[in-house]
Protein backbone atom coordinates (compact mmCIF):
# COMPACT_ATOMS: atom_id res chain seq x y z
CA UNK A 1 0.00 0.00 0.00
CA UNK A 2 1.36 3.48 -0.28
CA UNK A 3 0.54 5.59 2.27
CA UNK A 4 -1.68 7.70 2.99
CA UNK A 5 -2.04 10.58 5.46
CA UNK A 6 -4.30 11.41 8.50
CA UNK A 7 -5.55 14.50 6.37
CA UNK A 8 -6.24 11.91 3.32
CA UNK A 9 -8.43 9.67 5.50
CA UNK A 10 -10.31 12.93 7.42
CA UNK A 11 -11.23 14.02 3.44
CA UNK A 12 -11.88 10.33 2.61
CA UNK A 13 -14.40 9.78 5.38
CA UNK A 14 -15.53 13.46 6.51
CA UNK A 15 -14.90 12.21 9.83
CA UNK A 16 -13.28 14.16 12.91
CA UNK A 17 -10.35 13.10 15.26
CA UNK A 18 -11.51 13.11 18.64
CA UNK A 19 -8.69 11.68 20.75
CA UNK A 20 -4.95 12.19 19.78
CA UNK A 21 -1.59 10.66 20.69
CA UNK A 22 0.94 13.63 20.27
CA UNK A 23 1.03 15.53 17.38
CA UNK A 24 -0.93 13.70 14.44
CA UNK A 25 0.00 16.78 12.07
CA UNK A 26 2.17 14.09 10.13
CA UNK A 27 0.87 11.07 10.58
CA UNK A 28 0.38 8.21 8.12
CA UNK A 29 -0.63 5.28 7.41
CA UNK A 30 1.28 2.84 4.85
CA UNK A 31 -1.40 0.04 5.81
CA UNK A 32 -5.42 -0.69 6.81
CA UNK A 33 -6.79 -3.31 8.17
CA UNK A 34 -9.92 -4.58 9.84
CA UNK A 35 -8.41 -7.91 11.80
CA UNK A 36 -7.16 -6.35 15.03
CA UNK A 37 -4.45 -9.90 14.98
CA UNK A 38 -2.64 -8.20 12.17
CA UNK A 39 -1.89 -4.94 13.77
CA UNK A 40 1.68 -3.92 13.66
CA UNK A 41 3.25 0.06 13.96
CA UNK A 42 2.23 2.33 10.88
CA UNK A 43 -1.34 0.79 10.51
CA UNK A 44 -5.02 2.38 10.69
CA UNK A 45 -7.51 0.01 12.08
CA UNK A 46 -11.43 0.12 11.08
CA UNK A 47 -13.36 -2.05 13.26
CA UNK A 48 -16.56 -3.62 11.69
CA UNK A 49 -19.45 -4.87 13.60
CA UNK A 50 -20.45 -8.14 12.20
CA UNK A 51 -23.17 -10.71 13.17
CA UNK A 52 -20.75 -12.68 15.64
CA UNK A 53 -17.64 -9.82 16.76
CA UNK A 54 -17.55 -6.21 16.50
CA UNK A 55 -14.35 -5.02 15.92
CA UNK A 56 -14.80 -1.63 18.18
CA UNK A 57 -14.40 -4.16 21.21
CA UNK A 58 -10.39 -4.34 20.05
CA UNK A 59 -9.64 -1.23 19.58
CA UNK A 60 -7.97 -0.39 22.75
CA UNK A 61 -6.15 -4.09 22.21
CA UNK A 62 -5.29 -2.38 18.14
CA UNK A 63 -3.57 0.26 19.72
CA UNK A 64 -2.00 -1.31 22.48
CA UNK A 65 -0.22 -3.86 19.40
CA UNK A 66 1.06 -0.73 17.21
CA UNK A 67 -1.85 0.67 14.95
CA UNK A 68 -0.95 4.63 14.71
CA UNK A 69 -5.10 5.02 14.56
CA UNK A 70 -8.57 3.41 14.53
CA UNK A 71 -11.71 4.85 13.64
CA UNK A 72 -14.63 4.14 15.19
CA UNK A 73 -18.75 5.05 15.02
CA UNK A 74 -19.19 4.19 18.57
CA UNK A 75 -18.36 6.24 21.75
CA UNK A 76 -16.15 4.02 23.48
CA UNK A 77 -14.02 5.13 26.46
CA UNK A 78 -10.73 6.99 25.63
CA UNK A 79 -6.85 6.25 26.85
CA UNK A 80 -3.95 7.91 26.71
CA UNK A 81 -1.68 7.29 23.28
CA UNK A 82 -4.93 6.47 21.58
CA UNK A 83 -5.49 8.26 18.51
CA UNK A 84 -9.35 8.02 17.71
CA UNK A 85 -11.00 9.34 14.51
CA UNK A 86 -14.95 9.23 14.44
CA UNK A 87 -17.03 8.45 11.33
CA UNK A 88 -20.75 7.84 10.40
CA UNK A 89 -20.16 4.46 9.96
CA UNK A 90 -16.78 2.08 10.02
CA UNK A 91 -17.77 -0.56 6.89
CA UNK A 92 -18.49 2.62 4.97
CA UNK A 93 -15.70 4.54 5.49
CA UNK A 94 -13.74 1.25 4.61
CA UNK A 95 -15.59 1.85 1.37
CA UNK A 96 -15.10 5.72 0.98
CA UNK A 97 -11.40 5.52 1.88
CA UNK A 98 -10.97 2.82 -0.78
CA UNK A 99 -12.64 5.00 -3.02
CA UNK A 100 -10.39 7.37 -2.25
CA UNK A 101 -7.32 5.96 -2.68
CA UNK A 102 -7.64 4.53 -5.99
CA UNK A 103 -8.43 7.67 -7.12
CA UNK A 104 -5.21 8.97 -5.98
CA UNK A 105 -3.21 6.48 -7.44
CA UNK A 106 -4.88 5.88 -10.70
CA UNK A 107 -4.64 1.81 -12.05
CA UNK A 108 -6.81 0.90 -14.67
CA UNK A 109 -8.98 -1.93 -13.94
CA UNK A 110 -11.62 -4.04 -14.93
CA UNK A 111 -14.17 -5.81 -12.64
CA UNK A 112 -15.52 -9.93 -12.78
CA UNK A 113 -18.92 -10.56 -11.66
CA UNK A 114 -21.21 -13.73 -12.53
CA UNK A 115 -23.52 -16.20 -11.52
CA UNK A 116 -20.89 -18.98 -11.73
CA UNK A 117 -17.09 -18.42 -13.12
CA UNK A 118 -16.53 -15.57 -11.31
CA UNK A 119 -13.30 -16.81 -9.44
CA UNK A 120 -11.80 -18.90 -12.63
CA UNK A 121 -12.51 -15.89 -14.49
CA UNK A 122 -10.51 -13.77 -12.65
CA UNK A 123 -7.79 -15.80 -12.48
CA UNK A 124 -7.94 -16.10 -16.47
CA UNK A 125 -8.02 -12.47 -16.90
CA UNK A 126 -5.51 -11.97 -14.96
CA UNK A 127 -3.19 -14.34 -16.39
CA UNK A 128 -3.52 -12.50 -19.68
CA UNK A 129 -3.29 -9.01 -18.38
CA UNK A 130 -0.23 -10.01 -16.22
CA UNK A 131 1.79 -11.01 -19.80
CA UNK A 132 1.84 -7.47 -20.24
CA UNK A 133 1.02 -5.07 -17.20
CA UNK A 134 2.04 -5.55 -13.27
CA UNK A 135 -1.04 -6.72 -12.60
CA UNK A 136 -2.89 -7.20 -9.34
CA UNK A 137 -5.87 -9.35 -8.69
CA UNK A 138 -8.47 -9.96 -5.77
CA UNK A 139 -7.25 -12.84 -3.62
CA UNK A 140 -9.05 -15.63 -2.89
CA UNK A 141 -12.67 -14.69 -2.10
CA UNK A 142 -12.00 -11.02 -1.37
CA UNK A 143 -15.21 -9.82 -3.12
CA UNK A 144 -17.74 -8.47 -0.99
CA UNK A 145 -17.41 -4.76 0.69
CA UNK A 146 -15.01 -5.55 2.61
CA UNK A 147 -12.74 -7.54 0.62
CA UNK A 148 -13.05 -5.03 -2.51
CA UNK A 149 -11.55 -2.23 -0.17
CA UNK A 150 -8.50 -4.48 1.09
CA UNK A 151 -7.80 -5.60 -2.51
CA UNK A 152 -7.53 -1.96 -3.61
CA UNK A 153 -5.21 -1.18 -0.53
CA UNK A 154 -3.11 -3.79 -2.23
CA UNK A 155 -2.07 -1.75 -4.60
CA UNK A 156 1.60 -0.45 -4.93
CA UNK A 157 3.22 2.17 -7.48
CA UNK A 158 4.27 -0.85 -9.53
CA UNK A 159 0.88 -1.69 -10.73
CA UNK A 160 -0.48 -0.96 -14.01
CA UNK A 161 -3.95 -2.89 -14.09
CA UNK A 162 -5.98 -4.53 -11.51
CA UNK A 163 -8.53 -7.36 -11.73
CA UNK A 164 -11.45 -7.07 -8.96
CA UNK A 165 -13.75 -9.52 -8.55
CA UNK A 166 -17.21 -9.10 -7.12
CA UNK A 167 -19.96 -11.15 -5.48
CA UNK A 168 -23.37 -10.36 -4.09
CA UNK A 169 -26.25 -11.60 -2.59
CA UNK A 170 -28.77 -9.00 -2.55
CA UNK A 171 -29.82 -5.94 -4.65
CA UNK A 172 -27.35 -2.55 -4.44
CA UNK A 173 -24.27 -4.78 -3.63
CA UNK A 174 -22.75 -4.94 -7.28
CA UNK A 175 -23.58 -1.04 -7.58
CA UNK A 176 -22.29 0.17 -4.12
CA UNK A 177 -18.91 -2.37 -5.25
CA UNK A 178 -18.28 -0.31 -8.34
CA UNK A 179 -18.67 2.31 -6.85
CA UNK A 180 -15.85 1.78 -4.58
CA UNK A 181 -13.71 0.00 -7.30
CA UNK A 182 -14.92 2.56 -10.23
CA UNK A 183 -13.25 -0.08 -12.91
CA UNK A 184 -13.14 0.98 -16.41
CA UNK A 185 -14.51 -1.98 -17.81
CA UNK A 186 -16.48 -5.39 -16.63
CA UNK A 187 -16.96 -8.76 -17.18
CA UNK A 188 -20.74 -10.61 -16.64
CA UNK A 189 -19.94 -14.63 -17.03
CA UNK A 190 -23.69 -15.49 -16.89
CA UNK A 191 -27.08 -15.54 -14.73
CA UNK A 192 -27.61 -18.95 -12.81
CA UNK A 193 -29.75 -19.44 -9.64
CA UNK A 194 -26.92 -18.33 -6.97
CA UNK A 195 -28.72 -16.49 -4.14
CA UNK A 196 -31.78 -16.90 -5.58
CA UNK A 197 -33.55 -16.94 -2.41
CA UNK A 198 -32.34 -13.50 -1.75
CA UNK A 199 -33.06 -11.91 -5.54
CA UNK A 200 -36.35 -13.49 -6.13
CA UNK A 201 -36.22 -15.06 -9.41
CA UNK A 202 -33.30 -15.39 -12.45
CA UNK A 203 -34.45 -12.18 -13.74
CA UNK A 204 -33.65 -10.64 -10.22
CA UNK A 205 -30.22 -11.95 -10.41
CA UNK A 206 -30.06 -10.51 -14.03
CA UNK A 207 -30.90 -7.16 -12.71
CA UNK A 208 -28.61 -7.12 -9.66
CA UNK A 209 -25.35 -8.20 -11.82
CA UNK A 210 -26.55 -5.32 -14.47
CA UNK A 211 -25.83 -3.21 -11.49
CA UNK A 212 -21.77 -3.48 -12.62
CA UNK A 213 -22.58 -1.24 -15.88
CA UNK A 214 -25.29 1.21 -13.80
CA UNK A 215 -22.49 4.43 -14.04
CA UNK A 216 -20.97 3.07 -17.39
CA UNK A 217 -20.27 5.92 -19.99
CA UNK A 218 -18.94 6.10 -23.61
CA UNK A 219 -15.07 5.72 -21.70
CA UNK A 220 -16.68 2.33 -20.56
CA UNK A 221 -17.14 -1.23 -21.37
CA UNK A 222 -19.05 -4.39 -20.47
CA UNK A 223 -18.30 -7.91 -21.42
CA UNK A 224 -20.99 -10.27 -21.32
CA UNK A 225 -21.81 -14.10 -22.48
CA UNK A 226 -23.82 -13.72 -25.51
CA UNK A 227 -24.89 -17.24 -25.33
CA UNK A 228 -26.74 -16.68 -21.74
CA UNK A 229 -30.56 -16.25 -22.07
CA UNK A 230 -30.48 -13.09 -19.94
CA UNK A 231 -26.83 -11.78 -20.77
CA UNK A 232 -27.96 -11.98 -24.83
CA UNK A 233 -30.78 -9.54 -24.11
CA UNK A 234 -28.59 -6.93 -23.04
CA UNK A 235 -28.01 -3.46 -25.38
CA UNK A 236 -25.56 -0.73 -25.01
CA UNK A 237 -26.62 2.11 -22.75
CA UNK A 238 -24.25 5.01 -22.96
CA UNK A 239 -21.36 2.57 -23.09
CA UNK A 240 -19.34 -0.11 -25.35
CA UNK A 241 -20.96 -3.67 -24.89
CA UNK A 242 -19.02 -6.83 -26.31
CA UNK A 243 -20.67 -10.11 -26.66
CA UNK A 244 -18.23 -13.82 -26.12
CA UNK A 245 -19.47 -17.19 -26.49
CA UNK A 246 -19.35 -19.89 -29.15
CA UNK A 247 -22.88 -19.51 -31.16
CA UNK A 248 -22.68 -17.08 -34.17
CA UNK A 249 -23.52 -13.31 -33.81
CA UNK A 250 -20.70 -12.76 -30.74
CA UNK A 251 -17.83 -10.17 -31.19
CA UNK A 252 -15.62 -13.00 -30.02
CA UNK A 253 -16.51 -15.94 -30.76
CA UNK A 254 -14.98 -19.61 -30.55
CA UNK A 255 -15.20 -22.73 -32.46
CA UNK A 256 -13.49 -25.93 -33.32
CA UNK A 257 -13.56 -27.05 -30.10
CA UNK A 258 -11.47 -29.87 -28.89
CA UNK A 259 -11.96 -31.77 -25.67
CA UNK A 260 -8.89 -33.27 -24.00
CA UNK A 261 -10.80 -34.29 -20.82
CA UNK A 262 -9.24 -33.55 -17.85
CA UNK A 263 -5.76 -32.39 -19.47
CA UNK A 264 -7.77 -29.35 -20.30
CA UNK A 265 -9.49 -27.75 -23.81
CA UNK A 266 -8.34 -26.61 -27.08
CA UNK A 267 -10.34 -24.42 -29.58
CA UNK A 268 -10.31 -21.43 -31.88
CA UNK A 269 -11.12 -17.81 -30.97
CA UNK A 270 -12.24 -15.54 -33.98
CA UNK A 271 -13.14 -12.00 -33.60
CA UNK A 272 -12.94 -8.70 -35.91
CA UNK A 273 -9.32 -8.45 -36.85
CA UNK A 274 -8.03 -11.91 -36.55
CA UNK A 275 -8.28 -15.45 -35.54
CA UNK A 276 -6.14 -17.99 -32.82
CA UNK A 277 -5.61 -21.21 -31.60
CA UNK A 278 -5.98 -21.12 -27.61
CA UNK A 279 -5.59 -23.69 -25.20
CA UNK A 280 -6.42 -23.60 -21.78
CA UNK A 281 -5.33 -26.35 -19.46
CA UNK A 282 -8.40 -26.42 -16.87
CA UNK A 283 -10.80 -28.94 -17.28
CA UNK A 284 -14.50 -28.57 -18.61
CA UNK A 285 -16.22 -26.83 -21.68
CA UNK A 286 -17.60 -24.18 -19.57
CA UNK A 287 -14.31 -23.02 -19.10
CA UNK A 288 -14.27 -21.63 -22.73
CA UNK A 289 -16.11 -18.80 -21.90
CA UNK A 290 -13.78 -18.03 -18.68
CA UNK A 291 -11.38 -17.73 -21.35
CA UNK A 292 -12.88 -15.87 -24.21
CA UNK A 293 -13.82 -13.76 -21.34
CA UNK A 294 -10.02 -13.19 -20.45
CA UNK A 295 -9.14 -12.45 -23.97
CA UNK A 296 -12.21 -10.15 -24.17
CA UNK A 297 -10.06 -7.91 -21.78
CA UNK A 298 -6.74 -8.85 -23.13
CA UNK A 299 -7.73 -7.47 -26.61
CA UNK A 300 -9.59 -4.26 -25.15
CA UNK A 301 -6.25 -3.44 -22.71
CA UNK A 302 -4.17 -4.40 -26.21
CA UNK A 303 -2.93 -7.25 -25.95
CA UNK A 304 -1.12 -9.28 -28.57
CA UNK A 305 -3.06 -12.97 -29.72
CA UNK A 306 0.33 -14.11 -28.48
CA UNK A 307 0.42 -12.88 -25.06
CA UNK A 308 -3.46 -13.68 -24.63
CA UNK A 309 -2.52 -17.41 -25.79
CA UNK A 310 0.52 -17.37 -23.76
CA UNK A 311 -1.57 -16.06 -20.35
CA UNK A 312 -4.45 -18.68 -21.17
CA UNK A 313 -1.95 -21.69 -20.83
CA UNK A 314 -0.12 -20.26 -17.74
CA UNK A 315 -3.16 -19.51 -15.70
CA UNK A 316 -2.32 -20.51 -12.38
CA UNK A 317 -5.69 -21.34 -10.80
CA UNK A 318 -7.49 -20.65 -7.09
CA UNK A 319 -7.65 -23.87 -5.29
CA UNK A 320 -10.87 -26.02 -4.90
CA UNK A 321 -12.35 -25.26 -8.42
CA UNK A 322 -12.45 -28.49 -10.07
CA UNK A 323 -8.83 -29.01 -8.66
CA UNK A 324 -7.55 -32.18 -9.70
CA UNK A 325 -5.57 -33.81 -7.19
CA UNK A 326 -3.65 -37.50 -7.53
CA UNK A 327 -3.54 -39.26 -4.52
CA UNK A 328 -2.44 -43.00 -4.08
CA UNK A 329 -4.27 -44.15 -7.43
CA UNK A 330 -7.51 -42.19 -6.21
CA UNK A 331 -8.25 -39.03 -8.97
CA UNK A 332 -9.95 -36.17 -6.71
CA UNK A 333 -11.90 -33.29 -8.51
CA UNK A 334 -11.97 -30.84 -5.58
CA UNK A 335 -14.42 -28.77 -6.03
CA UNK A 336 -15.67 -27.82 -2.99
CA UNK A 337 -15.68 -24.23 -2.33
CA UNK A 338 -18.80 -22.73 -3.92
CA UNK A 339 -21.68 -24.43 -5.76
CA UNK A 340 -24.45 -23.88 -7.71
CA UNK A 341 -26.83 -26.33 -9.99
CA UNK A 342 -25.12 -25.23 -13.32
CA UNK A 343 -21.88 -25.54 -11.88
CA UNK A 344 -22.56 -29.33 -10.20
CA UNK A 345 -23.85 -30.05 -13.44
CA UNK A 346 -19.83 -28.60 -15.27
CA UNK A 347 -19.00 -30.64 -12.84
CA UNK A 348 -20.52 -33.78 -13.59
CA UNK A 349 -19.21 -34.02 -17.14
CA UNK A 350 -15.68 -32.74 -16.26
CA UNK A 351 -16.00 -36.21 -14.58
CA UNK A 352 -17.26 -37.81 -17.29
CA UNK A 353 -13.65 -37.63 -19.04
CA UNK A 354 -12.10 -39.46 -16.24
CA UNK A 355 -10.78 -42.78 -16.94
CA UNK A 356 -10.82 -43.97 -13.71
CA UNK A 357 -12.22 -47.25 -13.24
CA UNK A 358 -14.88 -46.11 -10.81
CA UNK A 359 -16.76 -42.59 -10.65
CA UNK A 360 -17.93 -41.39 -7.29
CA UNK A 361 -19.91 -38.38 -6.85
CA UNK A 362 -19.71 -36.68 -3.24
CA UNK A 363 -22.58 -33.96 -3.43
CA UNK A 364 -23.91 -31.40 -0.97
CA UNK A 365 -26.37 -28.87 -0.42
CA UNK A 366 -26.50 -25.74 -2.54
CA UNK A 367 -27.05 -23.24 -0.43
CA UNK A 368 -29.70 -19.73 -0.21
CA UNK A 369 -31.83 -21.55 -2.71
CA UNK A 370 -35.14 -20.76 -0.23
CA UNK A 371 -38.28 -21.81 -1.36
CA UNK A 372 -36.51 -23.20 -4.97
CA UNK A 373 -34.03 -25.79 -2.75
CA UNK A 374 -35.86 -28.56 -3.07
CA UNK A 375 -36.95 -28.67 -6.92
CA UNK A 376 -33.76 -27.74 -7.78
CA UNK A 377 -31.71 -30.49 -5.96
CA UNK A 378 -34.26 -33.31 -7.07
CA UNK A 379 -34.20 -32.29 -11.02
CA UNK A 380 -29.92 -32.45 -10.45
CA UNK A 381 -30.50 -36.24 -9.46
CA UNK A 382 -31.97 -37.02 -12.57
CA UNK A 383 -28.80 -35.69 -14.24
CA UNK A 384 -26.42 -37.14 -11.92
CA UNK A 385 -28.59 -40.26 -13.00
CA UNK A 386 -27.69 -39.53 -16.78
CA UNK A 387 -23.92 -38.50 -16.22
CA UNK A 388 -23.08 -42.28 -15.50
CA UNK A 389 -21.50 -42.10 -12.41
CA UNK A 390 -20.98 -44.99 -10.72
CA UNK A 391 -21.75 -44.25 -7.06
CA UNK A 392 -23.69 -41.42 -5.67
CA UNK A 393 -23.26 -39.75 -2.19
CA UNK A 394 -25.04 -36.89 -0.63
CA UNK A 395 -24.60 -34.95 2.66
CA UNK A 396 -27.54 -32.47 3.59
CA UNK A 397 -30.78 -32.29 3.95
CA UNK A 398 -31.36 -30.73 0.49
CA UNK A 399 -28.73 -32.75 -1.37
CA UNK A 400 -30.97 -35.73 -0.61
CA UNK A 401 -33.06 -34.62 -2.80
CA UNK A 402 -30.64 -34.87 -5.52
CA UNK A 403 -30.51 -38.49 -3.89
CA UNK A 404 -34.13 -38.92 -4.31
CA UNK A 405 -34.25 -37.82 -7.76
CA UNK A 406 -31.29 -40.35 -8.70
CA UNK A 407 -33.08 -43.12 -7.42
CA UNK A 408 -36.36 -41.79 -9.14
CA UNK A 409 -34.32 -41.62 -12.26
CA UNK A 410 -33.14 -45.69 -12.12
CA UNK A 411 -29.71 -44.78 -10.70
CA UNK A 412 -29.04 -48.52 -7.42
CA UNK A 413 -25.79 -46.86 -5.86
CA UNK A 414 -27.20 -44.12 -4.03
CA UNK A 415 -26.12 -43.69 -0.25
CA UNK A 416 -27.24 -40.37 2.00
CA UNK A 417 -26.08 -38.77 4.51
CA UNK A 418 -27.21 -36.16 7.47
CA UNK A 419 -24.32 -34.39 8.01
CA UNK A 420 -20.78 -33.97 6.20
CA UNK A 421 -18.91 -35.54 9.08
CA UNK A 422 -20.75 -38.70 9.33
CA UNK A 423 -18.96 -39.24 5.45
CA UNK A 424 -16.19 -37.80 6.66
CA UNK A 425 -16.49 -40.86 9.68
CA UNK A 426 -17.13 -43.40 6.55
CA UNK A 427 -14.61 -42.21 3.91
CA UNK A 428 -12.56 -45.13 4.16
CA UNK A 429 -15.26 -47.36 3.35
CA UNK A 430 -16.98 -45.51 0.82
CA UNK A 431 -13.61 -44.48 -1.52
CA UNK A 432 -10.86 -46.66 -2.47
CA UNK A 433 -7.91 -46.73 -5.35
CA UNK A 434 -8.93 -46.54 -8.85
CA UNK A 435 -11.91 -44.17 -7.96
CA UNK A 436 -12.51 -40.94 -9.42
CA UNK A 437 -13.86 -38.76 -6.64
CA UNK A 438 -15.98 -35.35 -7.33
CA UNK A 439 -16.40 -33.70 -4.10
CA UNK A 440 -18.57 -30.71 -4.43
CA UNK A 441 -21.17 -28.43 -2.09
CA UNK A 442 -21.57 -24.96 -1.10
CA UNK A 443 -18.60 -23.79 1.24
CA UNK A 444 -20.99 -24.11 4.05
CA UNK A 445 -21.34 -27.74 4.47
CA UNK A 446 -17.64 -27.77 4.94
CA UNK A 447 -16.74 -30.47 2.31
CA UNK A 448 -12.72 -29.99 2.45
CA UNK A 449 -13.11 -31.80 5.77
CA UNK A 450 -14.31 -34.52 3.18
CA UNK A 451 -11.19 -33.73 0.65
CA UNK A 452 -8.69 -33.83 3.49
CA UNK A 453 -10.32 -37.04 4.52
CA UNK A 454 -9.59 -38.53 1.35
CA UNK A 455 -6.07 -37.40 1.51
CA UNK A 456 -5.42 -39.29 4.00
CA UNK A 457 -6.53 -42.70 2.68
C-alpha cells in the first residue's frame, strides 16, 4: 500500500479526530486493516461490527499492538496514546477511503462478476493481463465490501492494471462495489440461480449483476456471455458492450472445439481483426467462456493474440475449483468451495472424461436456494442419474433430494447422509484406489473436511 495521510483519511471519510496521541499533524498510514491480529506500527484500524464480533471491542487491544489510529462510530471510552477518529459508519468509510485511494493512485482496472465463473474468471483475466502489465488481482474470495476495499489497498506504485472480482447476494451490492472500485470496464460470465432466495427469481439476479454497468459511460465497457438467455438480451446504454461465447452473432466468438478431458481444452477464438488457436489447461467446456472472457479484456487493454494465448496456458488457478488432485491411485476433482446447480452439473461431465475405473460423486447442499431448494436439488438427481457415475453420495438435507431424484431416475448406488462428518467418519469405506472422486457443495457444508479425509486414505 502506499501511504496515505491522517488528512487523506479525514477528506476520505468526513470524519473528525476526537482523541490524539501527540502531534498527528504528520501522521500516516502505509497500511489498513480490519483484523485487530494483524496490527503492527504504521497501521489504521477500522473495526466492523459483524453478526458474531464487533471489531470496536479491540480497539484499545489495536492500539495497544502498534496501529498509529482506529476509527470508530461508537463512543467508546478513551486512553492515553490512543489516537481516535470518528465516522458515520466504520464498513463505509472502509468503502469511501478505498474509493479514495484509488483515485489517488490511478490503475486501470476491470471488474468480474457472474452467476458462476466468477473466481476462474478472474484468475484467467488476470493471467492474460499479467503477460503485459504488473497486474494485481483480488485474492481468494475477497469480493464483498469488505474484501473489494483491502484488494484496492493492495495496490503499490508498480501496478499498471488490476482485476477485482465481485460477489453479491442481494440488490445494491454490485452497484455500491463499483462504486468503490470505479473499474473501467467489466466482465458478466452469466445468470444462474446463486442467491436466488435473496433476488427473487433469475431475472432478479439478471438485474442485480446489471448493477456493474449502472455508471458506465462512452469511456466504458461491459463484457458479457452472448450465449446466456439473460446476458444476450442486453443493449448498449451510454457505453461499449461486447458479446463472447461460441454460437454465431458474438464479437468473439470460438469454435473448433477440442476436448482433452481432464488435461484441459483446445479451440479457436475468432473475432474482428483476426483469428487464434488457444488452449487452456483447466478442465470442462464451460471453461471456454472463462477464457474468451479473459481475452475479451486482453484485446480491449491491447494485448497481442500471443500474449493472450501465452496467459491462457499459464493460468495458475485458485484452489478447490475443479482441482484435480492425484492421490495414491484415487483421482480427486476438488471442487468444494462454492456451488451452484449449473456448476454441479460442469462438474458432472468434467467427470465424465475421467478414466478412472470407478466414478464417485460426493454432493452437498446448494445453499440460499429458499423456497426453490428442493426442486432444484431433485431435477440435479436425474442428471447425476444420466452423467453415468458410478456411485452417488449426498450430505444435507437438500442434497438428498438430488438423492431422491437419482433413485427416481433408475440410478441402485445411491447412499445419504445427514451431516458432512458422518462421510467424513465413513470415507474409508466408501472411496478406495482406482476411484474418481468429485467432491462438491456450497462452502458451508464444509466439504474440504471430506477432501482432506480422502487425503489421508
Amino acid at each position: 500500500m502506499q501511504a496515505l495521510t491522517i488528512k487523506d483519511i479525514l477528506r476520505a471519510t468526513g470524519g473528525e479526530i476526537i482523541s490524539k496521541a501527540g502531534n498527528t499533524a504528520g501522521l500516516e498510514f502505509d497500511e489498513i486493516t480490519t483484523d485487530s491480529r494483524k496490527v503492527k506500527d504504521g497501521v489504521l484500524f477500522i473495526p466492523i461490527a459483524g453478526d458474531r464480533f464487533d471489531g470496536h471491542d479491540f480497539i484499545k487491544s489495536a492500539i495497544e499492538h502498534g496501529a498509529s489510529a482506529s476509527l470508530t462510530h461508537k463512543n467508546i471510552e478513551k486512553t492515553d496514546g490512543m489516537t481516535l477518529i470518528k465516522v458515520r459508519d466504520t464498513r463505509k468509510a472502509l468503502g469511501d477511503i478505498a474509493r479514495y485511494y484509488k483515485r489517488k493512485y490511478f490503475v486501470p482496472s476491470i471488474a468480474v462478476t457472474g452467476s458462476v465463473g466468477k473466481t476462474t474468471t478472474k484468475d484467467l483475466v488476470y493471467a492474460v493481463l499479467a503477460e503485459h502489465y504488473c497486474t494485481l488481482k483480488t485474492p481468494n474470495n475477497f469480493n464483498n465490501d469488505i474484501g473489494v476495499p483491502l484488494t484496492l489497498f493492495s495496490l503499490r506504485a508498480e501496478h499498471e492494471m488490476a482485476v477485482i472480482e465481485m460477489g453479491m447476494n442481494h440488490f445494491g451490492e454490485i452497484d455500491y462495489l463499483a462504486s468503490i472500485a470505479e473499474p473501467d470496464a467489466a466482465i458478466i460470465t452469466n445468470i444462474g440461480m446463486s442467491h436466488i432466495e435473496n433476488l427473487g427469481s433469475q431475472e432478479g439476479i439478471f438485474k442485480a449483476k446489471m448493477e456493474i454497468a449502472a455508471r458506465f459511460g462512452e469511456k466504458n465497457t461491459l463484457f458479457v456471455n452472448g450465449d446466456d438467455k439473460y446476458l444476450s438480451t442486453v443493449k448498449p446504454s451510454g457505453y461499449r458492450l461486447v458479446k463472447f461465447g461460441m454460437n454465431e452473432g458474438n464479437d468473439v466468438r470460438a469454435k473448433d472445439i477440442v476436448n482433452n478431458g481432464l488435461k484441459g481444452i483446445e479451440f479457436t477464438v475468432e473475432y474482428e481483426g483476426g483469428a487464434f488457436r488457444a488452449e487452456v489447461l483447466q478442465p470442462g467446456v464451460h471453461n471456454v467462456y472463462n477464457a474468451l472472457a479473459a481475452v475479451c479484456a486482453g484485446l480491449h487493454f491491447g494485448l497481442s493474440e500471443e500474449e493472450c494465448k501465452n496467459g491462457l496456458r499459464n493460468c495458475v488457478y485458485t484452489a478447490q475449483r475443479l482441482e484435480v488432485i492425484e492421490h495414491n491411485g484415487i483421482e480427486i476433482i476438488n471442487d468444494c468451495y462454492n456451488s451452484s446447480p449449473d456448476s454441479i452439473r460442469a462438474a458432472l461431465k468434467v467427470q465424465q472424461q475421467s478414466v478412472q475405473s470407478r466414478k464417485v460423486a460426493i454432493l452437498g447442499d446448494v445453499l440460499e436456494m429458499g423456497s426453490y431448494a428442493k426442486e432444484a436439488h431433485y431435477s440435479l438427481g436425474a442428471d447425476v442419474a444420466a452423467s453415468g457415475i458410478d456411485m452417488l453420495i449426498t450430505a444435507g438435507e437438500n442434497a438428498a433430494e438430488i438423492a431422491r431424484g437419482a433413485r427416481d431416475a433408475g440410478m441402485e448406488n445411491v447412499i445419504s447422509y445427514e451431516k458432512t462428518d458422518a462421510v467424513v467418519e465413513d470415507i474409508s469405506s466408501l472411496v478406495h484406489s482406482g476411484d474418481s472422486v468429485l467432491i462438491k457443495a456450497s462452502h458451508g457444508m464444509r466439504f474440504i473436511n471430506i477432501t482432506e479425509a480422502v487425503m489421508k486414505l
